[in-house]
N, C-alpha and C. Protein backbone atom coordinates (compact mmCIF):
# COMPACT_ATOMS: atom_id res chain seq x y z
N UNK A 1 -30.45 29.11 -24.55
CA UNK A 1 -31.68 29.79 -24.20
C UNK A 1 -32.28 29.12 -22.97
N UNK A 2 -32.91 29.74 -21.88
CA UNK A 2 -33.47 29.12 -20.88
C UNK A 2 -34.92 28.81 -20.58
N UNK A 3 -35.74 28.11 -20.44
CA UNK A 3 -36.96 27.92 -20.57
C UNK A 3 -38.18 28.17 -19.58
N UNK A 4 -39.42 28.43 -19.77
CA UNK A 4 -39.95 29.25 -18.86
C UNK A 4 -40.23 28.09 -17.82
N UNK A 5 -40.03 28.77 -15.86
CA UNK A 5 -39.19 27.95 -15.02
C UNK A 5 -38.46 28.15 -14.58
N UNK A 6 -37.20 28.24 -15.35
CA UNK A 6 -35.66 28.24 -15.03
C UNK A 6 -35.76 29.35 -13.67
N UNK A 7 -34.20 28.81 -12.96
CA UNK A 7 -33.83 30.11 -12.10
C UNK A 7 -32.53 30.04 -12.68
N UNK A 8 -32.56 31.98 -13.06
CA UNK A 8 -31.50 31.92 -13.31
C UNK A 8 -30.69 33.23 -12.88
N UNK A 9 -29.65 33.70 -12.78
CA UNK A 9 -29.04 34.97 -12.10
C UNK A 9 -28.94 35.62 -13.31
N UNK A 10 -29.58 36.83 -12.83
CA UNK A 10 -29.66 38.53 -14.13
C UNK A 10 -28.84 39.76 -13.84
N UNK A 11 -27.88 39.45 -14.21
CA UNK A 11 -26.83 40.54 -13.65
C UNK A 11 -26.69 40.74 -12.67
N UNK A 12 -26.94 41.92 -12.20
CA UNK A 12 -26.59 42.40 -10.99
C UNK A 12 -28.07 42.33 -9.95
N UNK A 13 -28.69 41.30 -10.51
CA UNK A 13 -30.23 41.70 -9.79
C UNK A 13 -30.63 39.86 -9.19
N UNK A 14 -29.46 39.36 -9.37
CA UNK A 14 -29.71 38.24 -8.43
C UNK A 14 -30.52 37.05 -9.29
N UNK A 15 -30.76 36.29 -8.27
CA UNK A 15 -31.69 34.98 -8.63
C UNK A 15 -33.31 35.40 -8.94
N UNK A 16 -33.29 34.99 -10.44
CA UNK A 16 -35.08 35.27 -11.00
C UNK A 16 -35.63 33.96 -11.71
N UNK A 17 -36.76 34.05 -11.49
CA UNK A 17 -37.54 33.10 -12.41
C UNK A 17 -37.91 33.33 -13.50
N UNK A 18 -37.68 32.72 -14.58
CA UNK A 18 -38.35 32.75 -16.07
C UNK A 18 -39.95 32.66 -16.25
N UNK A 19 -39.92 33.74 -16.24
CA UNK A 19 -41.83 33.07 -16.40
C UNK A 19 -42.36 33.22 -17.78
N UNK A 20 -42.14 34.04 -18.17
CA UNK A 20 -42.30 34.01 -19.66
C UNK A 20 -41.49 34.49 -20.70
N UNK A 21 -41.38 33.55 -22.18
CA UNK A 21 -40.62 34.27 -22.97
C UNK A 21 -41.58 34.67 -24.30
N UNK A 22 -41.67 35.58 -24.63
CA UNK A 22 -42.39 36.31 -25.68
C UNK A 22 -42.06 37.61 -25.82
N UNK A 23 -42.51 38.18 -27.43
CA UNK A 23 -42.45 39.54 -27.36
C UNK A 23 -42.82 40.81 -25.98
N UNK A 24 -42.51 41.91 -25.95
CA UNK A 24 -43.31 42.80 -24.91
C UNK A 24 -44.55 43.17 -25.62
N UNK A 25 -45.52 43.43 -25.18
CA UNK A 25 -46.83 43.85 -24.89
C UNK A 25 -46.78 45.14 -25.35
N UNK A 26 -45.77 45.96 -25.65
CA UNK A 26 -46.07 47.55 -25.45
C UNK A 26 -45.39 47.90 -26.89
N UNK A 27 -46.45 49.25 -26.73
CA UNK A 27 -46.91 49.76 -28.38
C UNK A 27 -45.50 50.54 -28.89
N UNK A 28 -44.66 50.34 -29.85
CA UNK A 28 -43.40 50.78 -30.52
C UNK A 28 -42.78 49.73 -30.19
N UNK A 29 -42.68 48.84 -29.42
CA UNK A 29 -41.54 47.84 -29.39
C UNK A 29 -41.85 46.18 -30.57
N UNK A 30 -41.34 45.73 -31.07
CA UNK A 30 -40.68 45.07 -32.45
C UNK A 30 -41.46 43.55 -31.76
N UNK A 31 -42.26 42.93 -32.35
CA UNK A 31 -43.03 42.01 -32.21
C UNK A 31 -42.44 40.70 -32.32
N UNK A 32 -41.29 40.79 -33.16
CA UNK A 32 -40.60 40.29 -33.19
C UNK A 32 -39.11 39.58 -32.71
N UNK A 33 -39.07 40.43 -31.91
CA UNK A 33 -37.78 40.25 -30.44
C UNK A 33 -38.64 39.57 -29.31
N UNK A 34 -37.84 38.55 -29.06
CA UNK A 34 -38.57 37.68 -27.34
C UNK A 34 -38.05 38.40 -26.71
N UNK A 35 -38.30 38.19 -25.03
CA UNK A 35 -38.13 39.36 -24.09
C UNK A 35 -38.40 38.04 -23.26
N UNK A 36 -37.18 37.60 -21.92
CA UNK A 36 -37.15 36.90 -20.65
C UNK A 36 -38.27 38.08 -19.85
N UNK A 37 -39.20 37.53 -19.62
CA UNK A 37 -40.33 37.92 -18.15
C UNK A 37 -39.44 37.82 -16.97
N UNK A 38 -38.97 38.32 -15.98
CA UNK A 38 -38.15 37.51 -14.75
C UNK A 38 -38.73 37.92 -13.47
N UNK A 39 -38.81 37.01 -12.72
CA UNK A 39 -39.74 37.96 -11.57
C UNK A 39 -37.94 37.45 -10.33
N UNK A 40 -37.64 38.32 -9.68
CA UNK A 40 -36.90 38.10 -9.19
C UNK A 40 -37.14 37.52 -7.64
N UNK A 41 -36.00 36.82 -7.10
CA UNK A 41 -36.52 36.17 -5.96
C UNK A 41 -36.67 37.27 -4.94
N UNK A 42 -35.73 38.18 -4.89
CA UNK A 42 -35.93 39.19 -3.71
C UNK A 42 -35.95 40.38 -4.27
N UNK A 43 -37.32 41.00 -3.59
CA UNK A 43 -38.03 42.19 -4.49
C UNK A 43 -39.25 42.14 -5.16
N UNK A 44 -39.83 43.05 -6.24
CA UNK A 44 -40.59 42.62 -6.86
C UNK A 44 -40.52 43.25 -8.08
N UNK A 45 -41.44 42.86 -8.75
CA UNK A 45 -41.67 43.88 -10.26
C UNK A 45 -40.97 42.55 -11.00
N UNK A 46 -41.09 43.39 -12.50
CA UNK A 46 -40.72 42.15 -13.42
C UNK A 46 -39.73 42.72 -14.28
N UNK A 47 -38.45 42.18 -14.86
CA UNK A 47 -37.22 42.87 -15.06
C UNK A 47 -37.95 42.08 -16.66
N UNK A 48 -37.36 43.06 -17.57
CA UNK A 48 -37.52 42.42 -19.45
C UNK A 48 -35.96 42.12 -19.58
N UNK A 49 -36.06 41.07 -20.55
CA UNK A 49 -34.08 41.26 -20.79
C UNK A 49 -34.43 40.24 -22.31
N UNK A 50 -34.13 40.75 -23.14
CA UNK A 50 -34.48 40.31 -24.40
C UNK A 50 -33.62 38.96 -24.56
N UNK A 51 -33.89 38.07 -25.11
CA UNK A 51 -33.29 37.01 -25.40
C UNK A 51 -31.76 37.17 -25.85
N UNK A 52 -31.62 37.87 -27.08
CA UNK A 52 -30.52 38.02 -28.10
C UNK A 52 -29.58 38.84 -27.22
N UNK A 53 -29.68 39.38 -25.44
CA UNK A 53 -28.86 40.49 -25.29
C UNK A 53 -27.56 39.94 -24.97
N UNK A 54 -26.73 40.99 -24.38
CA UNK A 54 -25.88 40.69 -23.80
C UNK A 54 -26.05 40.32 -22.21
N UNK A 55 -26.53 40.94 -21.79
CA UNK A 55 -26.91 41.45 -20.60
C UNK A 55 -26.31 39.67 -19.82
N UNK A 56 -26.09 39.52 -18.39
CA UNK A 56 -25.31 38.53 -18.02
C UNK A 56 -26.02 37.75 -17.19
N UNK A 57 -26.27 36.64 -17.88
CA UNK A 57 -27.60 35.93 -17.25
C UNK A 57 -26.96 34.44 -17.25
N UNK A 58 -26.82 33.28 -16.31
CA UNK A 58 -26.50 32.15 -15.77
C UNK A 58 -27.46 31.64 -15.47
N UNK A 59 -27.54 30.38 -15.28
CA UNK A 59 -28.35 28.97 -14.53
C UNK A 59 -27.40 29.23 -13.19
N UNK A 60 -28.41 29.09 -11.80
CA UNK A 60 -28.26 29.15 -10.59
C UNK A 60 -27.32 28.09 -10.21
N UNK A 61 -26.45 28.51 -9.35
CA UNK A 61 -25.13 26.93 -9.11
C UNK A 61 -25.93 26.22 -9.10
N UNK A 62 -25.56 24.35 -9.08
CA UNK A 62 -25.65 23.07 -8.50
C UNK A 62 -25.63 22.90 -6.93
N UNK A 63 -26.65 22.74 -6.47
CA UNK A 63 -26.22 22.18 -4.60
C UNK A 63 -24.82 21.93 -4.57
N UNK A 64 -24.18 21.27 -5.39
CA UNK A 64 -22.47 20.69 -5.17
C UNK A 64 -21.56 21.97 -5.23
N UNK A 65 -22.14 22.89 -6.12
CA UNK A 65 -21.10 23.99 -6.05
C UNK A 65 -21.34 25.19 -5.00
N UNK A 66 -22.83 24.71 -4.41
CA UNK A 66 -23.46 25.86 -3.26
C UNK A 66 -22.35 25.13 -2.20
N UNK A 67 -22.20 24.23 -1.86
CA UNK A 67 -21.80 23.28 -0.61
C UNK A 67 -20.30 23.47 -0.68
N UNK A 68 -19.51 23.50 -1.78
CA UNK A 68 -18.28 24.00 -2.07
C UNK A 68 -17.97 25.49 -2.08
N UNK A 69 -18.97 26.24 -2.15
CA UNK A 69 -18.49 27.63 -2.25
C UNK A 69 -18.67 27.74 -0.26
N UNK A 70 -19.56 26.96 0.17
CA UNK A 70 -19.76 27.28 1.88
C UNK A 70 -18.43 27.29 2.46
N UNK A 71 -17.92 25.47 1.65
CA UNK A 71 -16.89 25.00 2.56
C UNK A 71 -15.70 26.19 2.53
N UNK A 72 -15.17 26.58 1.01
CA UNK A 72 -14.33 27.56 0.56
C UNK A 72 -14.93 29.27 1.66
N UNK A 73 -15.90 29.29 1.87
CA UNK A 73 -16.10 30.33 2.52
C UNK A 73 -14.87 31.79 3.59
N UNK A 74 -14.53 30.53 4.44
CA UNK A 74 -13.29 30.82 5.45
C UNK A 74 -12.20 31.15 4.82
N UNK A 75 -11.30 31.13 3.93
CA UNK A 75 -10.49 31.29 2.87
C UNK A 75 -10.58 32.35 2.40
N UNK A 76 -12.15 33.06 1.73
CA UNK A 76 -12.21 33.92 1.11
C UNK A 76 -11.68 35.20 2.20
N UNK A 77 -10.86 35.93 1.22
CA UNK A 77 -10.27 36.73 1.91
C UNK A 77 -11.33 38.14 1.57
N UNK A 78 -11.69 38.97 2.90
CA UNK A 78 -12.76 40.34 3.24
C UNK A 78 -12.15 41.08 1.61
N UNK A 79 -12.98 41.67 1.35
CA UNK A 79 -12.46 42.80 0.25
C UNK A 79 -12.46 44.30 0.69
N UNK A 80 -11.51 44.74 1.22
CA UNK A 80 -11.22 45.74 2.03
C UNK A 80 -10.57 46.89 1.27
N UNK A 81 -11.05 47.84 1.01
CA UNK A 81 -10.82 49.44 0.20
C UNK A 81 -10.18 50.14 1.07
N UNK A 82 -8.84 50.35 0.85
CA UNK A 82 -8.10 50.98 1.58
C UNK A 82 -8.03 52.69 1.29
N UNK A 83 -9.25 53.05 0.29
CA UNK A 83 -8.90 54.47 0.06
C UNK A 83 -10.25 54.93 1.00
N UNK A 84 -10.50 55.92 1.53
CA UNK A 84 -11.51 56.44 2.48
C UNK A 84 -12.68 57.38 1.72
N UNK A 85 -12.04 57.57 0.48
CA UNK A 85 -12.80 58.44 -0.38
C UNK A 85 -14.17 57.82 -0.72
N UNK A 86 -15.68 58.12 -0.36
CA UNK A 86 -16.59 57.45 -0.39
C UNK A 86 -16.93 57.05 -2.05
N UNK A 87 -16.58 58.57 -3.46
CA UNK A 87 -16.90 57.67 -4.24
C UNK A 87 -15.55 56.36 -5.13
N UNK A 88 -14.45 56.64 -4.25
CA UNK A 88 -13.63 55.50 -3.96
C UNK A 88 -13.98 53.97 -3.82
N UNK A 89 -14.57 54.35 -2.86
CA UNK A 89 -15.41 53.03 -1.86
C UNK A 89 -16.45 52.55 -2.56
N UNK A 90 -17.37 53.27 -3.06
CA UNK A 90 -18.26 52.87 -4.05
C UNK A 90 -17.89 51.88 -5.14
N UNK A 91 -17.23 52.81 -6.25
CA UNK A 91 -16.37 52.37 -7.42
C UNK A 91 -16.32 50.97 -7.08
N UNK A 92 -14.85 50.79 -5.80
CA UNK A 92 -14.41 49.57 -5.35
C UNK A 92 -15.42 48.47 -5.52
N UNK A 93 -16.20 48.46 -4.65
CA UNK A 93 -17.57 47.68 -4.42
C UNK A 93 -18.37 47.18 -5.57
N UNK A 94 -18.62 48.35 -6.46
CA UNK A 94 -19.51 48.20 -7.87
C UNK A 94 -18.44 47.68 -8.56
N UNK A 95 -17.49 47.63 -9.09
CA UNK A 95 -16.77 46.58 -9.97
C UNK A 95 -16.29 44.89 -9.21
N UNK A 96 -16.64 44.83 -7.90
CA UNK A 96 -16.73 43.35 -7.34
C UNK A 96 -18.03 43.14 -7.84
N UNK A 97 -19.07 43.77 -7.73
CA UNK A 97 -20.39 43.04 -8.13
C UNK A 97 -20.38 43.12 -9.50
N UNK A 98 -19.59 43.88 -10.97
CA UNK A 98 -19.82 42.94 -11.53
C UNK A 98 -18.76 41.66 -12.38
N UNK A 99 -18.40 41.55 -11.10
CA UNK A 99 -17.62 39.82 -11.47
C UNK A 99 -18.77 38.92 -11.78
N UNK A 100 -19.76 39.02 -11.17
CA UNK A 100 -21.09 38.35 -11.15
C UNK A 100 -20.46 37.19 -10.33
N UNK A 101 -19.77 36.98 -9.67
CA UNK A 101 -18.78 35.80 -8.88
C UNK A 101 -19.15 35.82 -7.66
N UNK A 102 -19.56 34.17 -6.98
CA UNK A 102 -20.07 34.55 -6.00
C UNK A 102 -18.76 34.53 -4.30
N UNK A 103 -17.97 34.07 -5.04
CA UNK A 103 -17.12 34.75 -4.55
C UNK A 103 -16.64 35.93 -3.70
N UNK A 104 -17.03 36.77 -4.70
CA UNK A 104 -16.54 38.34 -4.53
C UNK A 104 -17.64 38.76 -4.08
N UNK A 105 -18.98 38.34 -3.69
CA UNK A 105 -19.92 38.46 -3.10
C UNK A 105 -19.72 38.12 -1.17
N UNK A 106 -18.69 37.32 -1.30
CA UNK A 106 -18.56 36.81 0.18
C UNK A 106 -17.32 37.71 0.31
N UNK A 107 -16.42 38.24 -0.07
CA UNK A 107 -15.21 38.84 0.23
C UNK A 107 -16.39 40.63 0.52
N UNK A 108 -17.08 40.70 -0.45
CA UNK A 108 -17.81 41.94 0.31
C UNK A 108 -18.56 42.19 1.46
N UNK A 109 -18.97 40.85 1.70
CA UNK A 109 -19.95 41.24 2.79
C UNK A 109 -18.76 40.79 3.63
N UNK A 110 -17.81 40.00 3.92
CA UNK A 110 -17.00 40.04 4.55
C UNK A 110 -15.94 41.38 4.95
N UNK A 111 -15.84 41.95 3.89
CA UNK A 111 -14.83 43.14 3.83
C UNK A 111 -15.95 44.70 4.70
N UNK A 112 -17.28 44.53 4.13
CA UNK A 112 -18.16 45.91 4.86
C UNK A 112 -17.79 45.31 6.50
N UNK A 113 -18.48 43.98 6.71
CA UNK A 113 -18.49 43.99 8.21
C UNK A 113 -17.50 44.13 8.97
N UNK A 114 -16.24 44.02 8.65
CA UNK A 114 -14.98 44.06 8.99
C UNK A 114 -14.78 45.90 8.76
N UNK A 115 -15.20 46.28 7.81
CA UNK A 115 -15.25 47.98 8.19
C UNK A 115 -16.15 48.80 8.62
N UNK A 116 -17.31 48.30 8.89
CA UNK A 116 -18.13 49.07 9.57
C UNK A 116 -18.07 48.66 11.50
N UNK A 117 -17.32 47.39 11.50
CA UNK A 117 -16.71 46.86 13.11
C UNK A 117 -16.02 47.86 13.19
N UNK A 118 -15.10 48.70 12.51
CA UNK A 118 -14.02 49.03 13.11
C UNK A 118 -13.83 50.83 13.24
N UNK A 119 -15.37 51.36 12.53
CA UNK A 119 -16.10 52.45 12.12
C UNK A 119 -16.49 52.80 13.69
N UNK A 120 -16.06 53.93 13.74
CA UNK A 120 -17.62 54.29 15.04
C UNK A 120 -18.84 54.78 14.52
N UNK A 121 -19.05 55.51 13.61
CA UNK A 121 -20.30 55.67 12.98
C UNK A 121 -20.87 54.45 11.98
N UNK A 122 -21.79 53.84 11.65
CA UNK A 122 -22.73 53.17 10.61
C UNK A 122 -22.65 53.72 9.31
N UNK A 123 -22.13 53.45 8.13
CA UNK A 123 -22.69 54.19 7.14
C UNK A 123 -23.85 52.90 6.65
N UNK A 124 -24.82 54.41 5.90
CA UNK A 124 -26.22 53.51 5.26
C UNK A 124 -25.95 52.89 4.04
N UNK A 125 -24.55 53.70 3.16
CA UNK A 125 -24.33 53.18 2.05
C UNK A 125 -23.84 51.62 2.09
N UNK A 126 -23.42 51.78 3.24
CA UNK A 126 -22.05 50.12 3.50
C UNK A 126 -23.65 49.38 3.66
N UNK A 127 -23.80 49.69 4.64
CA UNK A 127 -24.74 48.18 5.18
C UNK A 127 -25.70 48.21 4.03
N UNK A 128 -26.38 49.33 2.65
CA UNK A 128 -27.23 48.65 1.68
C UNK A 128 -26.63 47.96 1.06
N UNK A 129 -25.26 48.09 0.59
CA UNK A 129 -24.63 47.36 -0.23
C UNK A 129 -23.85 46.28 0.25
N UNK A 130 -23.45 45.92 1.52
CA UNK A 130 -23.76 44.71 2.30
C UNK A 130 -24.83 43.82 2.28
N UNK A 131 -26.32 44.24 2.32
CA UNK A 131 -27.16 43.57 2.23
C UNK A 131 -27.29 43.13 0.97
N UNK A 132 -27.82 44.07 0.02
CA UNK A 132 -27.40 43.65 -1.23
C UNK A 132 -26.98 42.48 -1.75
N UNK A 133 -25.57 42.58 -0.98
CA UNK A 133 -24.70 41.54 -1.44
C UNK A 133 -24.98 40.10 -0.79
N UNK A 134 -25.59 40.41 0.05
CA UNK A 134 -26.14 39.17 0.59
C UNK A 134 -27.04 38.69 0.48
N UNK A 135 -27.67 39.51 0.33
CA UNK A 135 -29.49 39.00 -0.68
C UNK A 135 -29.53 38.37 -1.72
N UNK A 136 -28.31 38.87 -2.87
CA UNK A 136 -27.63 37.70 -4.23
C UNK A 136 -27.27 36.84 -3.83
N UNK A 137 -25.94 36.69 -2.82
CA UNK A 137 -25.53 35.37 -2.24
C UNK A 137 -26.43 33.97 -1.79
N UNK A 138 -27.17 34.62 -0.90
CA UNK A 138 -28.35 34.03 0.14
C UNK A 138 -29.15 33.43 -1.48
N UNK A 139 -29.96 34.57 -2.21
CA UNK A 139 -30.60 34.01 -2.79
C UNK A 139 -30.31 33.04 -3.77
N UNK A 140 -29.21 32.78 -4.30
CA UNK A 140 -28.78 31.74 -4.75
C UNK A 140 -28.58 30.45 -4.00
N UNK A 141 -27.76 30.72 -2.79
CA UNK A 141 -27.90 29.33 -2.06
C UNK A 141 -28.81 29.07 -1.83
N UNK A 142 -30.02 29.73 -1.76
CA UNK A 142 -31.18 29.03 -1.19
C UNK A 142 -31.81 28.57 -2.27
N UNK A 143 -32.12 28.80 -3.63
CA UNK A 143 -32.05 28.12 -4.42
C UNK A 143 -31.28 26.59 -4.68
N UNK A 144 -30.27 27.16 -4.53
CA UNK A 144 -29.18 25.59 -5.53
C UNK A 144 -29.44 24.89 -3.96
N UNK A 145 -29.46 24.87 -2.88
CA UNK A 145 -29.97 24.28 -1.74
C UNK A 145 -31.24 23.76 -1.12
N UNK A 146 -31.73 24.29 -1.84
CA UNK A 146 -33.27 23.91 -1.80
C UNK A 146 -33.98 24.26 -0.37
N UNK A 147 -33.21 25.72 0.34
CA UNK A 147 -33.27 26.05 1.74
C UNK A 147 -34.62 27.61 1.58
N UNK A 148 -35.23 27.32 2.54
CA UNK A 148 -36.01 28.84 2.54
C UNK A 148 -34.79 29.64 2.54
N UNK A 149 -35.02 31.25 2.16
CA UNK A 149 -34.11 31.71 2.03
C UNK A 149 -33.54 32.80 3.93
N UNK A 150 -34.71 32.41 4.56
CA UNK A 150 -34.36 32.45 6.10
C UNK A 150 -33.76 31.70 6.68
N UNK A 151 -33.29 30.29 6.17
CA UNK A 151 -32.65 29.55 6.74
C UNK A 151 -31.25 29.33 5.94
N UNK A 152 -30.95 30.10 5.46
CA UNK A 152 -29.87 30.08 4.39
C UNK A 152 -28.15 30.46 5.79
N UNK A 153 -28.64 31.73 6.08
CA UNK A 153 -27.65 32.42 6.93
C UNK A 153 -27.63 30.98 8.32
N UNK A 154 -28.12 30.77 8.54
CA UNK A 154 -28.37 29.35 9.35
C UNK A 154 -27.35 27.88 9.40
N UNK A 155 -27.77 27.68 7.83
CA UNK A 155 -27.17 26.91 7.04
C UNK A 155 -25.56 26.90 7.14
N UNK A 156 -25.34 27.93 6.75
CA UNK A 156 -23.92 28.30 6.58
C UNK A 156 -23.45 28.14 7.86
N UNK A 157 -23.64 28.64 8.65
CA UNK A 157 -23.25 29.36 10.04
C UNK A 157 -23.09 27.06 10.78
N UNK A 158 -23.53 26.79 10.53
CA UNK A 158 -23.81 25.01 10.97
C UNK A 158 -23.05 24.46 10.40
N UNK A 159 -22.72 24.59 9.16
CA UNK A 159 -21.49 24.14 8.05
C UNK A 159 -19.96 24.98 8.56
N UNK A 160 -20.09 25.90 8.62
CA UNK A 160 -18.48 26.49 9.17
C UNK A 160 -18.51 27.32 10.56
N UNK A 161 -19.58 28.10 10.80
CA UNK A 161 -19.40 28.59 12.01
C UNK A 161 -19.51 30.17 11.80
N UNK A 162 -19.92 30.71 12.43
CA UNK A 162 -20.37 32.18 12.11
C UNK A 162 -18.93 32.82 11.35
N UNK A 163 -19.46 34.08 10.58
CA UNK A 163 -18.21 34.69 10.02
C UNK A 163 -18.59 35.78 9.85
């Protein structure tokens, strides 16, 4: 169980803070079930995720494993969808995010920029879900790094060199 404080990653919604654990507030729901408060780092509003769920919730890496996933960075190979079919492309994308791996977080944003370079048109879907993916990434390193999360892309880029 994690304690109110914690940062911790909520599925698919990135790095959040615990702020409170208690029942919900609202009339039909069981007084008796705790409910994680989470305010997430990027965005706003407050996500419920009941204690007992399944739902896929972690403690934010260690600086040692932020600094190792940088170094490993270059290695990670782009994740590149070779079918053109957009809800193809989608699919593809939505089952890398949920590896919950941050990993497969860098092979995506590696794999969009490498296909929208080579695109003559922009799609809006690529670059939200590019960002996306980098907004989880980012916001974790800047966490387990102890970096604003503007100086995150920075960070990296000083450690290996743009990518």
């Amino acid at each position: 169980m994690f304690s109110v404080g914690d940062k911790i990653i909520y599925g698919e919604n990135g790095v959040c803070t615990v702020e409170k654990i208690e029942p919900l507030a609202i009339s039909g729901v069981s007084k008796d079930r705790l409910y994680y408060h989470l305010k997430p780092l990027i965005g706003s509003g407050t996500y419920f995720a009941p204690v007992d769920s399944g739902a896929y919730m972690r403690p934010v890496m260690s600086r040692e494993q932020a600094e190792a996933l940088i170094d490993a960075m270059p290695g990670i190979a782009p994740a590149i969808c070779e079918d053109n079919r957009f809800n193809h492309v989608d699919a593809y994308y939505k089952e890398l995010f949920r590896l919950h791996s941050c990993e497969a977080l860098v092979a995506i944003v590696k794999g969009l920029r490498s296909r929208m370079a080579t695109r003559k048109t922009r799609s809006s879907r690529a670059e939200a879900t590019m960002k996306r993916a980098r907004d989880i990434l980012h916001g974790e390193l800047s966490v387990a790094l102890d970096l604003p999360l503007s100086e995150v892309e920075g960070y990296i880029q000083s450690r290996i060199g743009p990518q």
